[in-house]
C-alpha atoms as a PDB file:
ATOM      1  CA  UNK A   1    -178.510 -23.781  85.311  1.00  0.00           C
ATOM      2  CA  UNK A   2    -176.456 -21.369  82.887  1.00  0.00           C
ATOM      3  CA  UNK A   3    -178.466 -20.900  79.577  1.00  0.00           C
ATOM      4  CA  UNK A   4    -176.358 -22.452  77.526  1.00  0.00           C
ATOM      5  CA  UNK A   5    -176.928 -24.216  73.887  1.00  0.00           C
ATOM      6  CA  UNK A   6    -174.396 -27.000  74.334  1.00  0.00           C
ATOM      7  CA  UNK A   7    -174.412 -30.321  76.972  1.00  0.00           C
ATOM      8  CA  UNK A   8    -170.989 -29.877  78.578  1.00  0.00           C
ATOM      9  CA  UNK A   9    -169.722 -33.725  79.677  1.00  0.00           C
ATOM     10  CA  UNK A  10    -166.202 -33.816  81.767  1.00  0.00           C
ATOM     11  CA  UNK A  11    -165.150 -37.436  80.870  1.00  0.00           C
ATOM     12  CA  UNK A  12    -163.310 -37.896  84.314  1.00  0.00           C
ATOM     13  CA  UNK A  13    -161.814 -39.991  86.562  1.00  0.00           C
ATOM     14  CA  UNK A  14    -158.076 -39.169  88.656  1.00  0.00           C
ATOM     15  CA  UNK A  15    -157.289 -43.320  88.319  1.00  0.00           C
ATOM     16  CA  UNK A  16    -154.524 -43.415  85.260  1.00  0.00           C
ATOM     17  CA  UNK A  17    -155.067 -46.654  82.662  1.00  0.00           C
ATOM     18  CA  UNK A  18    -158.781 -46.965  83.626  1.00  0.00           C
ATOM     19  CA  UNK A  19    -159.824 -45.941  79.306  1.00  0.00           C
ATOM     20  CA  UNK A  20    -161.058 -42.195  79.814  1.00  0.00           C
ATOM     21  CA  UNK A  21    -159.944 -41.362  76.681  1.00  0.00           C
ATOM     22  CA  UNK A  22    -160.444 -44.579  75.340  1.00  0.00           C
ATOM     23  CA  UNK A  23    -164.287 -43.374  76.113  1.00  0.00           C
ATOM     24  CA  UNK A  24    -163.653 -39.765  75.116  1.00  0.00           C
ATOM     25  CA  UNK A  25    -162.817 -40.906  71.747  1.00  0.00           C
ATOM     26  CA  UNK A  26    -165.503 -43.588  70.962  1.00  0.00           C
ATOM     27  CA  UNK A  27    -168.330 -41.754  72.421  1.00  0.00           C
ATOM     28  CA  UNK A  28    -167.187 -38.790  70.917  1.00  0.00           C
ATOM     29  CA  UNK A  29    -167.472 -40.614  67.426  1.00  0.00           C
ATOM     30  CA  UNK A  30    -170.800 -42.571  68.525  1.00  0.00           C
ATOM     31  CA  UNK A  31    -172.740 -39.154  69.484  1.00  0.00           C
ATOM     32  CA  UNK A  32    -171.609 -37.834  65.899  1.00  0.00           C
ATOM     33  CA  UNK A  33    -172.848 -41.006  64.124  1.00  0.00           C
ATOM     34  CA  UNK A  34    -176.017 -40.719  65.810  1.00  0.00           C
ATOM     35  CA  UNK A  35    -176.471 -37.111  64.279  1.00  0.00           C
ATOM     36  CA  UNK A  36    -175.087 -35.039  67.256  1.00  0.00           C
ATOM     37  CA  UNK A  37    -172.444 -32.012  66.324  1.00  0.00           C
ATOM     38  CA  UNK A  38    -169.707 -33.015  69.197  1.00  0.00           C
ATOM     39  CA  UNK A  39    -167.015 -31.494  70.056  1.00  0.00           C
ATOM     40  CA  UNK A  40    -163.471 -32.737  71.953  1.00  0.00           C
ATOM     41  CA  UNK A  41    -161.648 -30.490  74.412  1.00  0.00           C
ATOM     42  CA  UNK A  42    -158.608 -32.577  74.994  1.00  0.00           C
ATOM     43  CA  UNK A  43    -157.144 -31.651  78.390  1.00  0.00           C
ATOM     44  CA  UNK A  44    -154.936 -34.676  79.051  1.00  0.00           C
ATOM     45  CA  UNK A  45    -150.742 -33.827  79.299  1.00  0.00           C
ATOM     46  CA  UNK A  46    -151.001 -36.483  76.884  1.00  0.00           C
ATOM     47  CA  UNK A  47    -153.355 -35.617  73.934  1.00  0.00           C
ATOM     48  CA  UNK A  48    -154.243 -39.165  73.463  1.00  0.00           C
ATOM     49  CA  UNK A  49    -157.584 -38.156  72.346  1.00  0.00           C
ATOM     50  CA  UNK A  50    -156.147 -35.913  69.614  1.00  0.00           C
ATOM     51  CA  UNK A  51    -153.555 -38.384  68.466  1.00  0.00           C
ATOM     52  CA  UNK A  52    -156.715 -41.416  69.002  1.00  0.00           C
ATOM     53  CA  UNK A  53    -158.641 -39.623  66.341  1.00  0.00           C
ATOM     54  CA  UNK A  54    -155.988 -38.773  64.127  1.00  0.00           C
ATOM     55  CA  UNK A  55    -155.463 -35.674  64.097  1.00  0.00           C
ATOM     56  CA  UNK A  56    -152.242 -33.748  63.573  1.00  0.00           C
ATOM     57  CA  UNK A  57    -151.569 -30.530  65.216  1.00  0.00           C
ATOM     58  CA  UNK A  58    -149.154 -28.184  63.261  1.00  0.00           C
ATOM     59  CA  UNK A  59    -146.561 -25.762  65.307  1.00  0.00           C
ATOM     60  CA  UNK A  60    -149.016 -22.795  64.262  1.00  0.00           C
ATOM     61  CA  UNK A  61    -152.125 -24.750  65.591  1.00  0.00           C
ATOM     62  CA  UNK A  62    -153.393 -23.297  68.765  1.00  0.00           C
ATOM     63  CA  UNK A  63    -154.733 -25.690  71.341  1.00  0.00           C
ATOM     64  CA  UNK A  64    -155.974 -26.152  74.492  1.00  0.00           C
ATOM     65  CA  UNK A  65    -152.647 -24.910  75.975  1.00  0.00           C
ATOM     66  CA  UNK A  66    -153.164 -21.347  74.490  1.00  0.00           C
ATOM     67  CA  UNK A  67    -157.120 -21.697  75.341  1.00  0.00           C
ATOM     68  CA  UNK A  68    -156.526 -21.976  78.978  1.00  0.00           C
ATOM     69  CA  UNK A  69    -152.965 -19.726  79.568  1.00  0.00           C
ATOM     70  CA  UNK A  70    -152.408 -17.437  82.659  1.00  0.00           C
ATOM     71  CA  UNK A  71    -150.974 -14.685  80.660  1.00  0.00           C
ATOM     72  CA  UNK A  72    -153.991 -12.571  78.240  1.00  0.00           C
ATOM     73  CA  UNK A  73    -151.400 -12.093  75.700  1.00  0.00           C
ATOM     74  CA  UNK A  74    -150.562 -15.978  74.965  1.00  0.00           C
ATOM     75  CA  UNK A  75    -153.837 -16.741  74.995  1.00  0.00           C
ATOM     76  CA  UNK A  76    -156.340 -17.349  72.641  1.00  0.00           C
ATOM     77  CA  UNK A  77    -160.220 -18.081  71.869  1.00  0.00           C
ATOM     78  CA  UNK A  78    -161.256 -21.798  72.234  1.00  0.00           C
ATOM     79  CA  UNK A  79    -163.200 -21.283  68.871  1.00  0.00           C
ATOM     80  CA  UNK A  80    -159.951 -19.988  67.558  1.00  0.00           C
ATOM     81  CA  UNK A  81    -158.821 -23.349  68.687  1.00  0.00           C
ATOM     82  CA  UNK A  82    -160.941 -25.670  67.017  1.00  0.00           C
ATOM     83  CA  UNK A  83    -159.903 -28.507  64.321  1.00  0.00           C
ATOM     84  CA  UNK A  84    -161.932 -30.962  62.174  1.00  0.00           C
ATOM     85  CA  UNK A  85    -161.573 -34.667  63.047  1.00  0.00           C
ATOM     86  CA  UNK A  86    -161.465 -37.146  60.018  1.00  0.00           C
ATOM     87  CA  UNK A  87    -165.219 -37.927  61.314  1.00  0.00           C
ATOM     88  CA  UNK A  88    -168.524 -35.891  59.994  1.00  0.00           C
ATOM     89  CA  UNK A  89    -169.635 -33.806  63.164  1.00  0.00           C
ATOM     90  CA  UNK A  90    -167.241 -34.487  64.965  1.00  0.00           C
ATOM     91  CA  UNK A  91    -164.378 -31.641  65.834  1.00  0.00           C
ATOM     92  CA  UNK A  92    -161.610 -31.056  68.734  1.00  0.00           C
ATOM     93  CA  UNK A  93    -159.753 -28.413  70.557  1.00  0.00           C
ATOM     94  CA  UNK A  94    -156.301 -30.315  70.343  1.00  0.00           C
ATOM     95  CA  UNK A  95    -154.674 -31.372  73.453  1.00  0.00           C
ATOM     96  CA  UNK A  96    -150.601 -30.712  73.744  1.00  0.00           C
ATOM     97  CA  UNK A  97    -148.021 -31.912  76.543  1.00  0.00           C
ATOM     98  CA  UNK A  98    -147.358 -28.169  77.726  1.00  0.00           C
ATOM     99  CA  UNK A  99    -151.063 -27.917  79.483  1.00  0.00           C
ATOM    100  CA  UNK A 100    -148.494 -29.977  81.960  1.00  0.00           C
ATOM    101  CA  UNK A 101    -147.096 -26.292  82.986  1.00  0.00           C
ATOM    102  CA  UNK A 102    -150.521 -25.246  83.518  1.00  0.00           C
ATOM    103  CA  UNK A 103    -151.069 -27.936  86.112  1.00  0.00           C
ATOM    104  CA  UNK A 104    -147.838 -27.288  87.515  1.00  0.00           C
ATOM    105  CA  UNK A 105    -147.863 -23.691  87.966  1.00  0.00           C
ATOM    106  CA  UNK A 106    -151.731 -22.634  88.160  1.00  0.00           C
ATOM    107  CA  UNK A 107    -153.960 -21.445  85.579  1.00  0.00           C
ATOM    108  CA  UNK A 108    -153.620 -17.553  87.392  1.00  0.00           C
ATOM    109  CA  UNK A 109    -156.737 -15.810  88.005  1.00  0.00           C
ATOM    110  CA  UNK A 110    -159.862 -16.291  86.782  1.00  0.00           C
ATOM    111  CA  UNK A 111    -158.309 -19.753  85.222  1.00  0.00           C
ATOM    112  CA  UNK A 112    -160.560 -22.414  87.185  1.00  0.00           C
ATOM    113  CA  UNK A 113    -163.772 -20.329  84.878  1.00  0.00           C
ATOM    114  CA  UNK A 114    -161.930 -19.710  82.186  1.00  0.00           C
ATOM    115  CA  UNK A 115    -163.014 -22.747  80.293  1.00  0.00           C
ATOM    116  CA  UNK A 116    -166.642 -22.149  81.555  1.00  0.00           C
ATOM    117  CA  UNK A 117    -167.093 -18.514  80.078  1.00  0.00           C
ATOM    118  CA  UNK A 118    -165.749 -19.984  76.562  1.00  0.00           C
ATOM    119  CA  UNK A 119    -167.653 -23.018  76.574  1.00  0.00           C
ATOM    120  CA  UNK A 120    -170.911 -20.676  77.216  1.00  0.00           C
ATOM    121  CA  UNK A 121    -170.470 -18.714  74.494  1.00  0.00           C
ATOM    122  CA  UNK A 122    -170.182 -21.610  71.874  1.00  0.00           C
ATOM    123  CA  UNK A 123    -172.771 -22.150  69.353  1.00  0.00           C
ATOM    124  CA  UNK A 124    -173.093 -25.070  66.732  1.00  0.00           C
ATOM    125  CA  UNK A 125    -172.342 -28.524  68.653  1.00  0.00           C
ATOM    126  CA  UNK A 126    -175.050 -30.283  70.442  1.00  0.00           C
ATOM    127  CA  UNK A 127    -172.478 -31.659  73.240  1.00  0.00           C
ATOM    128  CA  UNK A 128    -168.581 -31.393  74.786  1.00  0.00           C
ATOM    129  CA  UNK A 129    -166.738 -34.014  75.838  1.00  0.00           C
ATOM    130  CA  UNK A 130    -163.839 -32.779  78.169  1.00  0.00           C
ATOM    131  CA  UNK A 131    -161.003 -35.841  78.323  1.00  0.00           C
ATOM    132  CA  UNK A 132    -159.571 -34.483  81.965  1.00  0.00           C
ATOM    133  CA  UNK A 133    -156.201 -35.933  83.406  1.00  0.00           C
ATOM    134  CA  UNK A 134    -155.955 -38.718  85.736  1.00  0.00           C
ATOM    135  CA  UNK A 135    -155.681 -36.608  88.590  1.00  0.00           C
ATOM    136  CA  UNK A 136    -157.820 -34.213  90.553  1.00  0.00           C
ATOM    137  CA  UNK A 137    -155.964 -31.083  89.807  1.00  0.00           C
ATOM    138  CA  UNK A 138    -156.050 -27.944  88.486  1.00  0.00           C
ATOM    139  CA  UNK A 139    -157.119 -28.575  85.036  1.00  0.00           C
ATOM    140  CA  UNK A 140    -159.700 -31.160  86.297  1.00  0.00           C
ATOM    141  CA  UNK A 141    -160.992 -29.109  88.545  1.00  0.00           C
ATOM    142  CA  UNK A 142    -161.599 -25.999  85.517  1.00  0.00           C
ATOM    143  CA  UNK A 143    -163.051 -28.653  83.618  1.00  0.00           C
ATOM    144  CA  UNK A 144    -166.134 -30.042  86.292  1.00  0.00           C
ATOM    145  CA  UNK A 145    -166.541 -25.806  86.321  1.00  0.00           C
ATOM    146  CA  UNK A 146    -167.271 -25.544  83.005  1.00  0.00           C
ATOM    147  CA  UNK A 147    -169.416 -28.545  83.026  1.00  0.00           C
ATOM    148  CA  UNK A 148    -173.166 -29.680  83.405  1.00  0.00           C
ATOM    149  CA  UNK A 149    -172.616 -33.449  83.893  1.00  0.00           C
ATOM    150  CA  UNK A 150    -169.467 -35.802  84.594  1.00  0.00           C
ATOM    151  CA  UNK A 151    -168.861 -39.116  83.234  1.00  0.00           C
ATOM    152  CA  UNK A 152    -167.017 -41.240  85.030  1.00  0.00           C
ATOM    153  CA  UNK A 153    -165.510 -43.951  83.430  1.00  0.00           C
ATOM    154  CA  UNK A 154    -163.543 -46.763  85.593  1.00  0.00           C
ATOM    155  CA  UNK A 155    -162.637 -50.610  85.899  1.00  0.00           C
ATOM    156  CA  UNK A 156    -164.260 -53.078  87.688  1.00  0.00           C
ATOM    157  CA  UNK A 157    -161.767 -53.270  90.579  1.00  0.00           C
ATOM    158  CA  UNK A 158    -162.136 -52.045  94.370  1.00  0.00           C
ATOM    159  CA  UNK A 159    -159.184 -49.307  93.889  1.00  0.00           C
ATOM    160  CA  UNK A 160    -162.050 -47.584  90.931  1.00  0.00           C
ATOM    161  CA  UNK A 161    -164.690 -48.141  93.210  1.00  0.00           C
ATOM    162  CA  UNK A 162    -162.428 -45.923  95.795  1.00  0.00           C
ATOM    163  CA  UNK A 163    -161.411 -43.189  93.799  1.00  0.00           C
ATOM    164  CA  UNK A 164    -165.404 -43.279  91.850  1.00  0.00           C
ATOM    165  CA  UNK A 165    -166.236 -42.604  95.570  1.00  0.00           C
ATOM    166  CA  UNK A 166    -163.093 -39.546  95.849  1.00  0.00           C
ATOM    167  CA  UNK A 167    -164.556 -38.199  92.545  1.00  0.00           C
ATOM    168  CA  UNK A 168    -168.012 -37.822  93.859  1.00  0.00           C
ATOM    169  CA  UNK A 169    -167.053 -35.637  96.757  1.00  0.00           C
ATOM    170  CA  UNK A 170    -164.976 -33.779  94.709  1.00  0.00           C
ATOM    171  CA  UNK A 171    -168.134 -33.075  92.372  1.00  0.00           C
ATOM    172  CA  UNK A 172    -169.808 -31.990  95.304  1.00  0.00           C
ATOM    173  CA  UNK A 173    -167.793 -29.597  96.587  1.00  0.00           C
ATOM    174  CA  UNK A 174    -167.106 -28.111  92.989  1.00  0.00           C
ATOM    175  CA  UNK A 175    -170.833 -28.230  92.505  1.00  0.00           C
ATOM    176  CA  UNK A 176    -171.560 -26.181  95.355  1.00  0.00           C
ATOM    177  CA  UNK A 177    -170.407 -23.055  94.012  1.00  0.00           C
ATOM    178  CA  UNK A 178    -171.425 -24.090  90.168  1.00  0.00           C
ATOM    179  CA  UNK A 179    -174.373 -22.819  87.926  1.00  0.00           C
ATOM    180  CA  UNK A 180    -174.663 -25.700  85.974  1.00  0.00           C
ATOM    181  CA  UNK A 181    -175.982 -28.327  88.583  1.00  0.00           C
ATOM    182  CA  UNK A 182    -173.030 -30.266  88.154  1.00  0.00           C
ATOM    183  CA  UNK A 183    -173.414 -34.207  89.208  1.00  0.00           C
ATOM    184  CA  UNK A 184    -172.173 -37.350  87.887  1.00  0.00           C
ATOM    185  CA  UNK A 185    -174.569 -38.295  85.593  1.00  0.00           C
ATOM    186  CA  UNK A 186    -172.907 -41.329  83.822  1.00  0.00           C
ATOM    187  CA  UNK A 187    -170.940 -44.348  84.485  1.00  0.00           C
ATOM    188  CA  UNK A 188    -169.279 -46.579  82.425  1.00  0.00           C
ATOM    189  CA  UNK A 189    -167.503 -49.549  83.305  1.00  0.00           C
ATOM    190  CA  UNK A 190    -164.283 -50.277  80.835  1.00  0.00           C
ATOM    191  CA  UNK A 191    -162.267 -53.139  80.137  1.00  0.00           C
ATOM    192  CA  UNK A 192    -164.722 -55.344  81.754  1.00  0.00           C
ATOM    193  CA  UNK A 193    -164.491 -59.120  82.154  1.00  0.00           C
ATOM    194  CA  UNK A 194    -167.877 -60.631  83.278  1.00  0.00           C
ATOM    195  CA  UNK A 195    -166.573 -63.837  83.980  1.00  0.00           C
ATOM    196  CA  UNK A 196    -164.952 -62.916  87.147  1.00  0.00           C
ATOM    197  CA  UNK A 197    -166.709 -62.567  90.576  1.00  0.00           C
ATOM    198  CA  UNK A 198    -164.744 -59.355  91.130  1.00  0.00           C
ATOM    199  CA  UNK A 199    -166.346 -57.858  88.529  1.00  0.00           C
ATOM    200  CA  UNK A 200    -169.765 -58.976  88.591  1.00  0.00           C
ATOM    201  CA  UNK A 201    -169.855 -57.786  92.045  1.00  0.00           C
ATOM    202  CA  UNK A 202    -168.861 -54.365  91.426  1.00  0.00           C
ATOM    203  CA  UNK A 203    -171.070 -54.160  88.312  1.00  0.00           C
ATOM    204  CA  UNK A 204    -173.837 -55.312  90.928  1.00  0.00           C
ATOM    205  CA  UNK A 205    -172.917 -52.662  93.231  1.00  0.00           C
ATOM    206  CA  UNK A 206    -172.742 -49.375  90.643  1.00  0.00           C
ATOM    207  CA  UNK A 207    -176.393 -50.717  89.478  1.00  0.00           C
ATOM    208  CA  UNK A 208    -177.478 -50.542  92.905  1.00  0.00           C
ATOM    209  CA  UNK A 209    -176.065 -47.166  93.792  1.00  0.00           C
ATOM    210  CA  UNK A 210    -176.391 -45.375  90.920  1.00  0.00           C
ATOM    211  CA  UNK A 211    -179.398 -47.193  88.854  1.00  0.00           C
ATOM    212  CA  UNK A 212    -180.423 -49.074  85.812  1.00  0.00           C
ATOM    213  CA  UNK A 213    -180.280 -46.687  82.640  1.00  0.00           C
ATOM    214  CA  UNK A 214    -183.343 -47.603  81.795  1.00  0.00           C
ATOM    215  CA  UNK A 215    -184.718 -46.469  84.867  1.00  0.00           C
ATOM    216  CA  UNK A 216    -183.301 -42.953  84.415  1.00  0.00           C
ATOM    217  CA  UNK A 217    -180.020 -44.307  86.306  1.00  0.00           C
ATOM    218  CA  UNK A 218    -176.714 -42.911  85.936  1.00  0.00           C
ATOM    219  CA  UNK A 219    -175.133 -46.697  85.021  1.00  0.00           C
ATOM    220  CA  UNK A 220    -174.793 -46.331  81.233  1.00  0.00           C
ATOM    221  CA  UNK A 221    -173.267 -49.663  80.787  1.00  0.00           C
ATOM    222  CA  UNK A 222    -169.824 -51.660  80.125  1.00  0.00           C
ATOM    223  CA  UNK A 223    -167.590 -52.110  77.649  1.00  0.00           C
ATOM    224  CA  UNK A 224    -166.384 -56.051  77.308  1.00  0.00           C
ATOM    225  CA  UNK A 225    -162.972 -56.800  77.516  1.00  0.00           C
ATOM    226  CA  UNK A 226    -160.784 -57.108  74.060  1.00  0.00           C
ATOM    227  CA  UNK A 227    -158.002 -56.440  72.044  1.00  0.00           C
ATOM    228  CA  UNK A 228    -159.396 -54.862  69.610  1.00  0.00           C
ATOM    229  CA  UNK A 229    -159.534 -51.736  71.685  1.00  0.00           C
ATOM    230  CA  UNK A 230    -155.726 -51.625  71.853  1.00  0.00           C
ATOM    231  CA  UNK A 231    -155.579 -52.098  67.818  1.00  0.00           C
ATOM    232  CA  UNK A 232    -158.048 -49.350  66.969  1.00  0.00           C
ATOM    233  CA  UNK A 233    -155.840 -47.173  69.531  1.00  0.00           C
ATOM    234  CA  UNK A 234    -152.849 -47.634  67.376  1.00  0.00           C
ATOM    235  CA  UNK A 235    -154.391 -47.351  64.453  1.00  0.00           C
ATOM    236  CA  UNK A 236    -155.687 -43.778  65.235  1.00  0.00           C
ATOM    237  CA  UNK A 237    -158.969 -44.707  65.109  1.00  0.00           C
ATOM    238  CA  UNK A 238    -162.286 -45.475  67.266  1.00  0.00           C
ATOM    239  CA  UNK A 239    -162.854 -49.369  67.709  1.00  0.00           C
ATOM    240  CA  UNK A 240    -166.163 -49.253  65.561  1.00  0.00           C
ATOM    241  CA  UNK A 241    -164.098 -48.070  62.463  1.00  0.00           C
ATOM    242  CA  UNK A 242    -161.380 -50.722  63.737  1.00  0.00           C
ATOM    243  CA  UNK A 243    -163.155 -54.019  63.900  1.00  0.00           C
ATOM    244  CA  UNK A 244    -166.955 -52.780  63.802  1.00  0.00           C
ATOM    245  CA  UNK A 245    -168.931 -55.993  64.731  1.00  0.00           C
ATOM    246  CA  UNK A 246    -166.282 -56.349  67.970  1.00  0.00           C
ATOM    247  CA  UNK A 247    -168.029 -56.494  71.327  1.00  0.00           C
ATOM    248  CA  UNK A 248    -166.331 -53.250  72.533  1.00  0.00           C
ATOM    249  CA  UNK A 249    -167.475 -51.650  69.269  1.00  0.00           C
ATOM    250  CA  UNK A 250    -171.158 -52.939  69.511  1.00  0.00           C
ATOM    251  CA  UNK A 251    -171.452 -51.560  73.189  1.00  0.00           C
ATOM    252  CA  UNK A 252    -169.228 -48.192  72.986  1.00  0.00           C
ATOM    253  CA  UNK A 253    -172.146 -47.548  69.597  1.00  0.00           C
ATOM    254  CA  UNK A 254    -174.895 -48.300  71.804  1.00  0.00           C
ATOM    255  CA  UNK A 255    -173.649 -46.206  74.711  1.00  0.00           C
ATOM    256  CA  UNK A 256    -173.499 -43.820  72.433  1.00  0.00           C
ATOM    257  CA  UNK A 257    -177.190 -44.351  71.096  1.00  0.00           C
ATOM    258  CA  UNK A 258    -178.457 -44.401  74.460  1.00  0.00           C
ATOM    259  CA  UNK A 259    -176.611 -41.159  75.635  1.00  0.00           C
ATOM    260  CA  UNK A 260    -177.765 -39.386  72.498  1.00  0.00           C
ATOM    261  CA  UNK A 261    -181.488 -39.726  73.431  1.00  0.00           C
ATOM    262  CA  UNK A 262    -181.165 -38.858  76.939  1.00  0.00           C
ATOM    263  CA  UNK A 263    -179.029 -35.697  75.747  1.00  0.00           C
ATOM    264  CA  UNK A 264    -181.713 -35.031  73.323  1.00  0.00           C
ATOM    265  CA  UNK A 265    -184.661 -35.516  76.041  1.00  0.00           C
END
């Protein structure tokens, strides 16, 4: 492994609507309320994560557009690119619908390690959270470079389980030629209704396969079912701030608590 200062998580899965960024954004504020400097890269065309913790990018604002550009002249240093969140310990690298061109036309080369060789010369933040795009493309693909672990966050449906399953052999091919012993780590079941035999089943089955938490598993937990979720989304704000005895805020804070003390092990 790279010696690096920071825990670099990709938030990932290439299943639209499943609440990466829901995650991204939650976890991101958990980790800093349990004392952990954390910072955002926001990778998604659609810089939900940004906008989800309220912050505005000006026209002068670089972001992760400029961080990961082809051409040397357009681009800039991710530090360059970082903004404070309305949260203590808790900044971003702004997301922005061009990255879309990025994904569309290549990163050029050296762009799949582009984000790595930035992210390994930050100091000051005990952990990353990359939000990826739904998809397994190029920017997805620069992000599980740069990382150490992967999260991967998806609903309790059989279509999740299947691309959970795509996403692992995608790891494993990326992690092949990676320095950072790349694996997925975490899981996190989202939106989750315990009530049906769908979903009991496939919580039954990610416990089996990838082990109790407490066990030193990868399953970190789920994240009930409510609207509250949706509110705190509009309202530019993680669900804990939102409606902070919910039962989406109660687990996303202890998700956070527990991934804080393995990141601190």
């Amino acid at each position: 492994m790279a010696d690096r200062k920071t825990r670099v998580i990709a938030v990932a899965m290439q299943k639209g609507g499943v609440g990466k960024t829901t995650t991204t954004i939650n976890l991101a504020a958990a980790l800093a309320e349990a004392g952990l400097s954390v910072l955002v890269v926001d990778l998604d065309q659609q810089a939900d994560s940004t906008d989800g913790l309220g912050v505005v990018v000006g026209d002068e604002d670089a972001t992760a557009f400029e961080v990961l550009h082809p051409e040397r002249g357009d681009r800039v240093a991710l530090v360059e690119a970082i903004k404070p969140s309305p949260f203590d310990r808790l900044h971003i690298v702004p997301g922005h619908r061009a990255i879309r061109t990025h994904e569309k036309y290549g990163l050029g080369a050296g762009g799949q390690l582009r984000l790595a060789r930035q992210l390994d010369a930050l100091t000051g933040y005990d952990v990353v959270l990359i939000d990826c795009p739904p998809n397994l493309g190029a920017i997805t693909e620069a992000a599980l470079h740069a990382a150490d672990d992967v999260l991967a966050v998806l609903e309790a449906g059989p279509d999740e389980v299947k691309a959970l399953v795509t996403l692992g052999e995608t790891v494993l091919d990326i992690a092949e030629g990676s320095i950072y012993d790349l694996d997925i780590r975490y899981l996190l079941l989202t939106d989750y209704e315990g009530n049906t035999k769908t979903a009991q089943n496939v919580r039954a089955g990610l416990l089996r396969d990838w082990g109790e938490w407490s066990a030193g598993g990868a399953y970190l937990g789920e994240i009930p079912h409510t609207v509250r979720v949706r509110e705190a989304k509009d309202r530019k704000v993680p669900v804990f701030i939102h409606a902070p005895v919910c039962s989406a805020a109660v687990a996303y804070k202890d998700a956070g608590k527990r991934l804080a003390e393995r990141i601190r092990a």
